[in-house]
Protein backbone atom coordinates (compact mmCIF):
# COMPACT_ATOMS: atom_id res chain seq x y z
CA UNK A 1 15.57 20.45 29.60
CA UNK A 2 18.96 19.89 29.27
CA UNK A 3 18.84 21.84 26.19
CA UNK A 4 17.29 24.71 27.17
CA UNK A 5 19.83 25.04 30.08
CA UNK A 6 22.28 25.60 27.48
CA UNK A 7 21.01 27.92 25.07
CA UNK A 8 19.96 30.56 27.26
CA UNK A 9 22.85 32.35 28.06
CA UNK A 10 23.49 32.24 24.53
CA UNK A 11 19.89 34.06 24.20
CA UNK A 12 21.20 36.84 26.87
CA UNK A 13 24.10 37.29 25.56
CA UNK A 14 22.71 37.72 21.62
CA UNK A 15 19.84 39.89 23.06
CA UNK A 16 22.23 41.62 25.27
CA UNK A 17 24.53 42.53 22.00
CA UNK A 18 22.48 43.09 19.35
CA UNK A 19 19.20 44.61 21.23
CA UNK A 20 19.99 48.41 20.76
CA UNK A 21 20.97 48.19 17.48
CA UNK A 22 18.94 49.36 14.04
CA UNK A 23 16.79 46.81 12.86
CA UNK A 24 18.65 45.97 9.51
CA UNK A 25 22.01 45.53 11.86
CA UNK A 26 19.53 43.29 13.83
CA UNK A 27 18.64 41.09 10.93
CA UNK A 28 21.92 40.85 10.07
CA UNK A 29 23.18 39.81 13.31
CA UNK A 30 20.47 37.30 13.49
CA UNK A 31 20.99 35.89 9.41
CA UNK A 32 25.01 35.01 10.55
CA UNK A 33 24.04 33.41 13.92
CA UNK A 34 21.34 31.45 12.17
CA UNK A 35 24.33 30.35 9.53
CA UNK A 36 25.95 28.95 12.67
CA UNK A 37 23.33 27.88 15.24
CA UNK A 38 19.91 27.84 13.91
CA UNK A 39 16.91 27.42 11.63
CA UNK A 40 15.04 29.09 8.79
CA UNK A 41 12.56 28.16 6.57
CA UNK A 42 11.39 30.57 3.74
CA UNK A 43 8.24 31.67 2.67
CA UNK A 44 6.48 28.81 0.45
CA UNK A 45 5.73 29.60 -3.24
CA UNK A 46 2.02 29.83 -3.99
CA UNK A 47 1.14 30.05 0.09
CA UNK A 48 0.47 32.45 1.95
CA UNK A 49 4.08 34.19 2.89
CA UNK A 50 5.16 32.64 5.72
CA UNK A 51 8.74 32.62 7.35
CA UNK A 52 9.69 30.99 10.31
CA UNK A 53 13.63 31.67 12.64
CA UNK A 54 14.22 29.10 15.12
CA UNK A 55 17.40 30.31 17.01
CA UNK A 56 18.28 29.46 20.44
CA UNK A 57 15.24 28.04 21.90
CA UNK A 58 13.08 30.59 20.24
CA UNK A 59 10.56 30.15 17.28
CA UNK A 60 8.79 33.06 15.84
CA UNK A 61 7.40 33.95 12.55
CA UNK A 62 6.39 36.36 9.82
CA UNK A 63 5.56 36.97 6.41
CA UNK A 64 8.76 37.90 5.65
CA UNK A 65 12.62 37.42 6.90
CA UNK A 66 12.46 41.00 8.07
CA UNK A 67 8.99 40.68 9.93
CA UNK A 68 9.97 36.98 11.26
CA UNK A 69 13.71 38.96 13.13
CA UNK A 70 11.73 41.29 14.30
CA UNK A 71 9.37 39.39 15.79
CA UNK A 72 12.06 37.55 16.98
CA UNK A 73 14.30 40.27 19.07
CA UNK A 74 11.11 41.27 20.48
CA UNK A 75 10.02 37.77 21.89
CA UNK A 76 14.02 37.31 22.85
CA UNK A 77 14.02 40.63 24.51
CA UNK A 78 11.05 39.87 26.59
CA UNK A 79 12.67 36.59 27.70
CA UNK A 80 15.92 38.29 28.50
CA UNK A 81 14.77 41.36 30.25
CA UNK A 82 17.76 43.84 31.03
CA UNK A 83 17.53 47.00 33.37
């Protein structure tokens, strides 16, 4: 739990930067903070594509990087709702 205290205002406060912005700005926000805080495992030869971002608390996936940040900022910016 004590974890999860932690990384959520760093959730907000990613979501509340990068939310608005194009998607490729988006994946490139999300490649450098995974660089420094997180997770990501590529698409295995020979399978299925598959690609998986854990950053701050959050998994998602896709069959691609682009797909799996996408999927991402939209599960992050349902968690982190802003009026």
């Amino acid at each position: 739990m004590e974890t999860a205290l932690t990384t959520a205002p760093e959730l907000a406060d990613f979501v509340a930067e990068w939310r608005s912005a194009a998607p490729e700005v988006q994946l490139a926000a999300i490649r450098g903070a995974l660089r420094r805080h997180g997770i990501e495992i590529p698409a295995l030869l020979g399978r299925v594509a598959f690609y998986e971002i854990q950053l701050f608390g959050l998994t998602t996936t896709g069959r691609n990087e682009a797909e799996a940040a996408q999927n991402w900022m939209e599960a992050a910016t349902r968690l982190c709702p802003f009026e």
